[in-house]
PDB file of N, CA and C in Angstrom:
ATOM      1  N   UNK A   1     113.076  66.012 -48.083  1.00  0.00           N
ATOM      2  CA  UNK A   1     112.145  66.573 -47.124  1.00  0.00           C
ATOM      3  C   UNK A   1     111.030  67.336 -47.833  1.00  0.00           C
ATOM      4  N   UNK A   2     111.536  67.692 -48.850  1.00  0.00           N
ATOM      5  CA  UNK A   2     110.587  68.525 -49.677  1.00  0.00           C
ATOM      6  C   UNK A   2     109.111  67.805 -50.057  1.00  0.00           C
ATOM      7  N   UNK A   3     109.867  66.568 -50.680  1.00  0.00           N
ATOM      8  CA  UNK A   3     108.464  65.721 -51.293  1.00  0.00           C
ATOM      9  C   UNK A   3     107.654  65.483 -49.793  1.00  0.00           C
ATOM     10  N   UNK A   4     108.177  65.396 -48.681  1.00  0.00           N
ATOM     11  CA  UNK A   4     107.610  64.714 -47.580  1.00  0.00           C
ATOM     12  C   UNK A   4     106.193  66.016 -47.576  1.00  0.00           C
ATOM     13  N   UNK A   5     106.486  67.185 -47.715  1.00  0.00           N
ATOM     14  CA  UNK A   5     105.488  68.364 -47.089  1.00  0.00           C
ATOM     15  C   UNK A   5     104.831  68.265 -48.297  1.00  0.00           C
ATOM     16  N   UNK A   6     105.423  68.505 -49.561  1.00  0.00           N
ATOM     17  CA  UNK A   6     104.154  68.833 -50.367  1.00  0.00           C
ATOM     18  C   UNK A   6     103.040  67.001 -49.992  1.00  0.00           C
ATOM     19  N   UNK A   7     103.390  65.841 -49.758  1.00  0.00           N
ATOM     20  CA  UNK A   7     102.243  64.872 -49.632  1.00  0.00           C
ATOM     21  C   UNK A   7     101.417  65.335 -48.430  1.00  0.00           C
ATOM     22  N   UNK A   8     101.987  66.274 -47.493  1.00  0.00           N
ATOM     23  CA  UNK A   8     101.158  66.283 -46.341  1.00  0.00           C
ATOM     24  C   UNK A   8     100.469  67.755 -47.259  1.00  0.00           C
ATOM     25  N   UNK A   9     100.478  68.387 -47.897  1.00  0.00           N
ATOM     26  CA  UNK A   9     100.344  69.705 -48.134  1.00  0.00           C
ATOM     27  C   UNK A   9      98.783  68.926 -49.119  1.00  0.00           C
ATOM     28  N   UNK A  10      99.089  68.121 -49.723  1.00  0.00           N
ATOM     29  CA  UNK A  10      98.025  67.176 -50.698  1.00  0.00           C
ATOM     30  C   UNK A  10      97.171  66.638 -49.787  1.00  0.00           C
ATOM     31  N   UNK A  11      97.866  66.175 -48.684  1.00  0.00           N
ATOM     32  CA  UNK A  11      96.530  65.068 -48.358  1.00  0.00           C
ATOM     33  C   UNK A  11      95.475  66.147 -47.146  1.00  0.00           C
ATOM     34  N   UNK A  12      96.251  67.186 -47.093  1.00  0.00           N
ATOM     35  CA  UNK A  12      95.004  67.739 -45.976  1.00  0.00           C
ATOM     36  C   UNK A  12      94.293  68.556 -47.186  1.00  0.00           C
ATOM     37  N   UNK A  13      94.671  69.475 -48.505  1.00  0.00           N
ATOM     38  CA  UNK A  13      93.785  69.614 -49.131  1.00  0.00           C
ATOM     39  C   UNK A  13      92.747  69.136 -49.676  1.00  0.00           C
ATOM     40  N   UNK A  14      92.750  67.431 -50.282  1.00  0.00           N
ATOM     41  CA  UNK A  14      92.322  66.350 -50.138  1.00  0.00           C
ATOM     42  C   UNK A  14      91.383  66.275 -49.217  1.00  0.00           C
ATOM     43  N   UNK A  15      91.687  66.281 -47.990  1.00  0.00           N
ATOM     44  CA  UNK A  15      90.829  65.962 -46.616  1.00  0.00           C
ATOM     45  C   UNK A  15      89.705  67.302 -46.581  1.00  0.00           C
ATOM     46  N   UNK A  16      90.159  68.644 -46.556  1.00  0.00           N
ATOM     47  CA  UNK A  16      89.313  69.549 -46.248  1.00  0.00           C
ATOM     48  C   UNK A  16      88.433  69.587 -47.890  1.00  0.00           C
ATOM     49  N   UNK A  17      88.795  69.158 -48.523  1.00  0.00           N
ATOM     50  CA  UNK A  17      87.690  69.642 -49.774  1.00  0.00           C
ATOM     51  C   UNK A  17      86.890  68.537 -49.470  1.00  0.00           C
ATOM     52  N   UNK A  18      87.187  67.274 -49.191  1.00  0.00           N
ATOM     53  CA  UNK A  18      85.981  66.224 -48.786  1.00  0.00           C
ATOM     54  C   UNK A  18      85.151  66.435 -47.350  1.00  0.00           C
ATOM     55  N   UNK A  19      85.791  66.915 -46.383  1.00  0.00           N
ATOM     56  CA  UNK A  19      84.984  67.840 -45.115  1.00  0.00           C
ATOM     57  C   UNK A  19      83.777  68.592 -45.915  1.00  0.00           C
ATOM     58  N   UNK A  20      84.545  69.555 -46.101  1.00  0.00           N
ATOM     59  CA  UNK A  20      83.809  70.609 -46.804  1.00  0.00           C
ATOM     60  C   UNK A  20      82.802  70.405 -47.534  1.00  0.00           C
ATOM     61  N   UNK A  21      83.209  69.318 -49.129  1.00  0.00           N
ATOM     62  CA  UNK A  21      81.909  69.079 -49.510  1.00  0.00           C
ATOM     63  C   UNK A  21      80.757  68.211 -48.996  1.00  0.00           C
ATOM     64  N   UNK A  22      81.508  67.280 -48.195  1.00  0.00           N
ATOM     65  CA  UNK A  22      79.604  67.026 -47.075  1.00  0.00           C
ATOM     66  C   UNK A  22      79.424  67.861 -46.303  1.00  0.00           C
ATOM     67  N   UNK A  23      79.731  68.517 -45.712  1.00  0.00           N
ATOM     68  CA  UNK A  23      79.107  69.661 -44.762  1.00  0.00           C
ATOM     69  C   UNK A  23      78.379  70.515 -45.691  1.00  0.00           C
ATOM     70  N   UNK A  24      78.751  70.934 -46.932  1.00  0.00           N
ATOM     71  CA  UNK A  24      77.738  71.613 -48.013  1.00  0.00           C
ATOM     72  C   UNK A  24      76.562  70.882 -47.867  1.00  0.00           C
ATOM     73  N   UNK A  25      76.578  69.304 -48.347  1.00  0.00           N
ATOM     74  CA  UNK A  25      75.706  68.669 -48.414  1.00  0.00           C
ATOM     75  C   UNK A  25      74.901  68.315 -47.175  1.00  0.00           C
ATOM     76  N   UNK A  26      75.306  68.309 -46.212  1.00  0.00           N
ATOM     77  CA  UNK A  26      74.543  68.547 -44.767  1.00  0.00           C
ATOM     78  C   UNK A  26      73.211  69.041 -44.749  1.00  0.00           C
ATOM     79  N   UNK A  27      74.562  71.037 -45.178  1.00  0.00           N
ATOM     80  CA  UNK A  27      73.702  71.997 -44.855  1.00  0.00           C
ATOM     81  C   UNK A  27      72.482  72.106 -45.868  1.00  0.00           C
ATOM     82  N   UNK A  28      72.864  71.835 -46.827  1.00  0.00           N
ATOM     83  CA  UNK A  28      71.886  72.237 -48.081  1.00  0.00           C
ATOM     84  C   UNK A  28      70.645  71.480 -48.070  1.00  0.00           C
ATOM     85  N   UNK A  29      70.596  70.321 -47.609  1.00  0.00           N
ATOM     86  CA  UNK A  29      70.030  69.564 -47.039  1.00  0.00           C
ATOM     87  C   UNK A  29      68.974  69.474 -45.869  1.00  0.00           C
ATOM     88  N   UNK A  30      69.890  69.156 -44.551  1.00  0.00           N
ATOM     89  CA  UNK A  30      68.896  68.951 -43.958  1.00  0.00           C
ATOM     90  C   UNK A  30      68.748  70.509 -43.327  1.00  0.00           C
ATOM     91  N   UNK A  31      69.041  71.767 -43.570  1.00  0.00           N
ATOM     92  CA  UNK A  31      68.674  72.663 -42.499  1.00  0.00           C
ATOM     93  C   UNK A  31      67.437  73.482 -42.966  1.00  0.00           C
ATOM     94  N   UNK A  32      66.785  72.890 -44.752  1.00  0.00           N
ATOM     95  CA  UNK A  32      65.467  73.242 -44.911  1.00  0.00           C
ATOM     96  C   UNK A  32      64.756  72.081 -44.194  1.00  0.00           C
ATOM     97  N   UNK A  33      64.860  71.146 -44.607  1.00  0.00           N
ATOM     98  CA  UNK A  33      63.964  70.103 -43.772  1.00  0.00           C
ATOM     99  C   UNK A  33      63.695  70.201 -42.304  1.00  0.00           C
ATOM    100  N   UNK A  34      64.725  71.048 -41.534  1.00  0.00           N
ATOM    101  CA  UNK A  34      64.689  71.072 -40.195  1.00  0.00           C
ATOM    102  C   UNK A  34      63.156  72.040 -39.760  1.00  0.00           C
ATOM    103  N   UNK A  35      63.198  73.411 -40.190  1.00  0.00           N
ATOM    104  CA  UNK A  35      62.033  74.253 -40.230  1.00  0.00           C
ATOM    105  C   UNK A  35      60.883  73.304 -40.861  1.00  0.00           C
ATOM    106  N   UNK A  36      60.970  72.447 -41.456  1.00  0.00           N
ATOM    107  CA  UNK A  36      59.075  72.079 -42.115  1.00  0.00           C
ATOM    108  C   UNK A  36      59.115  70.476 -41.403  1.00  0.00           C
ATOM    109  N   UNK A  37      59.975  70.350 -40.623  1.00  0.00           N
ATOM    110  CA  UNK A  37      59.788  68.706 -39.866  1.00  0.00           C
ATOM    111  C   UNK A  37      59.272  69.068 -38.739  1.00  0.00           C
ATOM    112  N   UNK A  38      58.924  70.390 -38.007  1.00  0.00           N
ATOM    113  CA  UNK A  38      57.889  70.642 -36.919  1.00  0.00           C
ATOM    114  C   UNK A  38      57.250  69.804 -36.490  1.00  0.00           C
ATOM    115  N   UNK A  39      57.570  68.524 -35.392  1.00  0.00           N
ATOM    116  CA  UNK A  39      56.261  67.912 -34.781  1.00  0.00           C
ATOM    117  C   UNK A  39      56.359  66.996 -35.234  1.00  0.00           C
ATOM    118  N   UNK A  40      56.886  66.566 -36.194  1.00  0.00           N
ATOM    119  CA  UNK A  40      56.721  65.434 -37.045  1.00  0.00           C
ATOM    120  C   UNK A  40      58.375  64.277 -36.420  1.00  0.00           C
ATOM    121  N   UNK A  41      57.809  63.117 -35.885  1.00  0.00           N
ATOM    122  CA  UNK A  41      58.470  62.234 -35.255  1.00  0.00           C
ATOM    123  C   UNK A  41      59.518  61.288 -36.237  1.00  0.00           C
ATOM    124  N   UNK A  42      58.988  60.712 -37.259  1.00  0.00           N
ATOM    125  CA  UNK A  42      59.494  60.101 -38.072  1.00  0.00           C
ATOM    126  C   UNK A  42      60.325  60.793 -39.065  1.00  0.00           C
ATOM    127  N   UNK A  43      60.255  61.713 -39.294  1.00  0.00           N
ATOM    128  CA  UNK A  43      61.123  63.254 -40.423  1.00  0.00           C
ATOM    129  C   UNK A  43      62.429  63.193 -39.570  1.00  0.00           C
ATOM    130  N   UNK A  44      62.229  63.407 -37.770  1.00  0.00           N
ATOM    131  CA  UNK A  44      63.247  63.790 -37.182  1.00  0.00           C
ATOM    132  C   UNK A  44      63.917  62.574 -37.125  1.00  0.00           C
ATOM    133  N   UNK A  45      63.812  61.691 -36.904  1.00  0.00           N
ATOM    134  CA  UNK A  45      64.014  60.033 -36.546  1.00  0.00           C
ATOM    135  C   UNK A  45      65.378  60.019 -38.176  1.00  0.00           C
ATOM    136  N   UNK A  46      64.393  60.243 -39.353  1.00  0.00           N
ATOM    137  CA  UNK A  46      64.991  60.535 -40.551  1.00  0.00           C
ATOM    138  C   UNK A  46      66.334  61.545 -40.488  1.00  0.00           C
ATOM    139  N   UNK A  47      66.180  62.906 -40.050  1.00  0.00           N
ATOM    140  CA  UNK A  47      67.010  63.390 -40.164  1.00  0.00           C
ATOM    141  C   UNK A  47      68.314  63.051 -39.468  1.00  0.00           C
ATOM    142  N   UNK A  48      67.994  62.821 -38.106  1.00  0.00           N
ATOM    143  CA  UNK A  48      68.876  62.179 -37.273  1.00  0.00           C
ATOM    144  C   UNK A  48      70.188  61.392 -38.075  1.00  0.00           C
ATOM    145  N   UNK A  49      69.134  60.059 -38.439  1.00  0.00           N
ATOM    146  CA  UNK A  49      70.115  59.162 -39.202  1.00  0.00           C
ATOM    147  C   UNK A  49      70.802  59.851 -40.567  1.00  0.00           C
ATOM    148  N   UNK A  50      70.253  60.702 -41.063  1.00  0.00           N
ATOM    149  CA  UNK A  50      70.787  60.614 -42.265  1.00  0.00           C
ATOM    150  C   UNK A  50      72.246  62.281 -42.099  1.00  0.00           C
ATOM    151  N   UNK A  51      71.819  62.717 -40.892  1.00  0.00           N
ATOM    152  CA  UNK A  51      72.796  64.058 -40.246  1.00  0.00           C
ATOM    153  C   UNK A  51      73.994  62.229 -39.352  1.00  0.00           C
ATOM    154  N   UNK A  52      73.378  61.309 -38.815  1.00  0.00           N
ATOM    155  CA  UNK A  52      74.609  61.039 -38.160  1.00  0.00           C
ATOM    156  C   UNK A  52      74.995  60.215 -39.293  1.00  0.00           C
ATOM    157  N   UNK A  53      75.160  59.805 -40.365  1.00  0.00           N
ATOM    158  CA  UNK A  53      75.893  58.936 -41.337  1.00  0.00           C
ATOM    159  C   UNK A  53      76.717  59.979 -42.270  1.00  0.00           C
ATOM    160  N   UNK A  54      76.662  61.255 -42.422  1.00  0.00           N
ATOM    161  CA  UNK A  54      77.028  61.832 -43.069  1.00  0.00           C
ATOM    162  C   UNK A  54      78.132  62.460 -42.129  1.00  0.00           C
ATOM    163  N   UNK A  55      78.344  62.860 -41.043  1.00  0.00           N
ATOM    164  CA  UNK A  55      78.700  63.211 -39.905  1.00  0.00           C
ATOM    165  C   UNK A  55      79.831  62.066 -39.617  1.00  0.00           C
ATOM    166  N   UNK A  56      79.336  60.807 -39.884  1.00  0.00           N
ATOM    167  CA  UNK A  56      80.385  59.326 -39.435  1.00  0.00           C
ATOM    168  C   UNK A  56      81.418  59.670 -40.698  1.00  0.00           C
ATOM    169  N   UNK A  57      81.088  60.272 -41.966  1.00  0.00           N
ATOM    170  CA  UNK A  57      81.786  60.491 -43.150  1.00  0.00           C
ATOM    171  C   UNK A  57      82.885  61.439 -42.978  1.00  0.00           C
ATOM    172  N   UNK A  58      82.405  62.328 -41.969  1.00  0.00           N
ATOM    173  CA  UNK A  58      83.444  63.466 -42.098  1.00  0.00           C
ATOM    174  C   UNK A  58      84.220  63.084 -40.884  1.00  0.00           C
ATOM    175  N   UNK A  59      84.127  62.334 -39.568  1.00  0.00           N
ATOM    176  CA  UNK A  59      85.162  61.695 -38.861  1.00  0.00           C
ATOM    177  C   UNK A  59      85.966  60.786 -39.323  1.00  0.00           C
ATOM    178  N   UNK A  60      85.191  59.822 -40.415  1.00  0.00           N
ATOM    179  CA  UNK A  60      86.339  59.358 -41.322  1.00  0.00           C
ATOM    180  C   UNK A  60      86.723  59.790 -42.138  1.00  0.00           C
ATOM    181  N   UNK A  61      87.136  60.687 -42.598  1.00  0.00           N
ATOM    182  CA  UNK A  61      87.959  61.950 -43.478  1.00  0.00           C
ATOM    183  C   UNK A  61      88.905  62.300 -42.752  1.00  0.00           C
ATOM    184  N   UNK A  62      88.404  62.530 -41.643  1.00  0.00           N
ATOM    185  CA  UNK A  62      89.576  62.932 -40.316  1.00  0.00           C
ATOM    186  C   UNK A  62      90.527  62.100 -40.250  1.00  0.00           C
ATOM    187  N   UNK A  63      89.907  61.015 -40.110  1.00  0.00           N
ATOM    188  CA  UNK A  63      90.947  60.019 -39.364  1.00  0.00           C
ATOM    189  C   UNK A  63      91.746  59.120 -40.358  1.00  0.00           C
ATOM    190  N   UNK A  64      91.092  59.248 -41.314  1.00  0.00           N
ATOM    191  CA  UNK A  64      92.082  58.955 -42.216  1.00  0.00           C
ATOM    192  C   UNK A  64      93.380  60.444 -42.897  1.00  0.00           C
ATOM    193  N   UNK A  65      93.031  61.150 -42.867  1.00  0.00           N
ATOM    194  CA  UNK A  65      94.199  62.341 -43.011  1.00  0.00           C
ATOM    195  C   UNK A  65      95.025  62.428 -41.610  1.00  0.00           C
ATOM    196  N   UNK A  66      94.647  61.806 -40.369  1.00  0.00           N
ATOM    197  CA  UNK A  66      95.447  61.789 -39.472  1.00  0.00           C
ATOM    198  C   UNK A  66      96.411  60.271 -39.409  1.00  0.00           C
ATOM    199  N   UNK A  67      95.890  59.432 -39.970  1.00  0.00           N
ATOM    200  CA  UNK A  67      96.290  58.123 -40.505  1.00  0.00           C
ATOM    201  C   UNK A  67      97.464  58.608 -40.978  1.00  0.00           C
ATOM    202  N   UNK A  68      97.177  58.969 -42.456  1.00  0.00           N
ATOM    203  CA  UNK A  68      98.196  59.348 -44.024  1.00  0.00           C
ATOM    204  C   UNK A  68      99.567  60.323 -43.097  1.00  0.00           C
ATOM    205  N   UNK A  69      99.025  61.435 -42.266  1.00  0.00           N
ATOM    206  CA  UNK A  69      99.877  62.474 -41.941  1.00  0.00           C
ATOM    207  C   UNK A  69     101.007  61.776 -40.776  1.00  0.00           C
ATOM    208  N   UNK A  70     100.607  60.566 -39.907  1.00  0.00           N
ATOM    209  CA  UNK A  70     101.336  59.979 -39.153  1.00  0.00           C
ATOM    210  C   UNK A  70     102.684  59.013 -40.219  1.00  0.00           C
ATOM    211  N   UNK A  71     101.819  58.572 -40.877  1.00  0.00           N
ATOM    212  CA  UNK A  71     102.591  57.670 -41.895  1.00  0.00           C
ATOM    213  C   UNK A  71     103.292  58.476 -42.508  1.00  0.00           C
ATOM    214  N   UNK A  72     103.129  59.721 -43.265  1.00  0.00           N
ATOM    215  CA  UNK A  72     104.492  60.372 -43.601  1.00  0.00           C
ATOM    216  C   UNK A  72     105.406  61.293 -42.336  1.00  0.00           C
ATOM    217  N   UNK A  73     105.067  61.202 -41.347  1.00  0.00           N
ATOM    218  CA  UNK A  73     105.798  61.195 -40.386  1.00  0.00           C
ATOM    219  C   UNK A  73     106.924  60.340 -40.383  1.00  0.00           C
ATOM    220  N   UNK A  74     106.635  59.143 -40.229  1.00  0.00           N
ATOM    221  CA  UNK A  74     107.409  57.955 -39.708  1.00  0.00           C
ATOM    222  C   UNK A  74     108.337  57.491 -41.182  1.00  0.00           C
ATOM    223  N   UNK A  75     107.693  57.651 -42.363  1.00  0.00           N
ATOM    224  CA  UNK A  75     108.658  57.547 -43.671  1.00  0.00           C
ATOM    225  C   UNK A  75     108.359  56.243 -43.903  1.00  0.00           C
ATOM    226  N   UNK A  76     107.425  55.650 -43.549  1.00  0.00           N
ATOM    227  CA  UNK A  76     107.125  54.471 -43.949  1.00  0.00           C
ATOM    228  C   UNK A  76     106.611  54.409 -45.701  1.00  0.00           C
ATOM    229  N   UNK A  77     106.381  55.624 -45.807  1.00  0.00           N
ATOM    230  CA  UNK A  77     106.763  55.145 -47.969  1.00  0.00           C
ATOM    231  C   UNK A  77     107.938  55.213 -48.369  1.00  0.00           C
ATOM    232  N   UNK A  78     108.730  55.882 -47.883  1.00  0.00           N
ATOM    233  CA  UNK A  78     110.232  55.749 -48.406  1.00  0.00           C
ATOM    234  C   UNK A  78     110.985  54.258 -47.921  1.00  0.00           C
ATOM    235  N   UNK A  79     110.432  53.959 -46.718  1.00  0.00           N
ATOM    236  CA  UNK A  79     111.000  52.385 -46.496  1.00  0.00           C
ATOM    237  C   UNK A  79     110.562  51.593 -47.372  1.00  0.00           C
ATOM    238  N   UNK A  80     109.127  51.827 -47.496  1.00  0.00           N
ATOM    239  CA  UNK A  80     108.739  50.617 -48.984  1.00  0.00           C
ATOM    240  C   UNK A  80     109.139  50.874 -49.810  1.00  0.00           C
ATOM    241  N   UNK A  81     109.672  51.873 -50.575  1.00  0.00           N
ATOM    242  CA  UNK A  81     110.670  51.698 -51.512  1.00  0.00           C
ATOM    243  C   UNK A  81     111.839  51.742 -52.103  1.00  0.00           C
ATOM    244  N   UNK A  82     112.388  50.846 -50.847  1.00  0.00           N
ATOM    245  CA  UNK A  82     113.859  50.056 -50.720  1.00  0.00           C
ATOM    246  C   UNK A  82     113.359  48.422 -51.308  1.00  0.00           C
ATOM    247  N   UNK A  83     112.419  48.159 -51.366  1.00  0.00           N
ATOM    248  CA  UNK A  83     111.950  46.915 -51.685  1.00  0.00           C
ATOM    249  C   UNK A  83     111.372  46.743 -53.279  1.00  0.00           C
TER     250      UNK A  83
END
């Protein structure tokens, strides 16, 4: 049972340091561009896409640590290695 927590104990540290470091990169990013894109249609059009692809990154971070955390639920690595 032990090994079971420390993999879940890994994979959400795993998960939040990759959250974390795009949301750095987000912020560092686009929240100067936000103040000097005033008015400007195509900047925002820009930011948009490049805030929702980075944003699609950190729901898949999610959902894959909710993936990994179901799977050591169920013990499906210890069944694969009976084989």
């Amino acid at each position: 049972m032990r090994n079971t927590t420390d993999k879940k104990r890994g994979a959400i540290i795993c998960a939040a340091l990759g959250i974390g470091f795009f949301s750095v990169i987000l912020a560092v990013i686009l929240v100067p561009l936000v103040g000097e894109a005033y008015g400007d249609v195509m900047v925002w059009i820009f930011l948009l896409v490049y805030g929702g692809i980075i944003l699609a990154i950190i729901l898949g971070i999610a959902a894959a640590l909710r993936q990994r955390l179901r799977e050591l639920e169920k013990g499906e690595e210890e069944d694969a290695k009976k084989y």
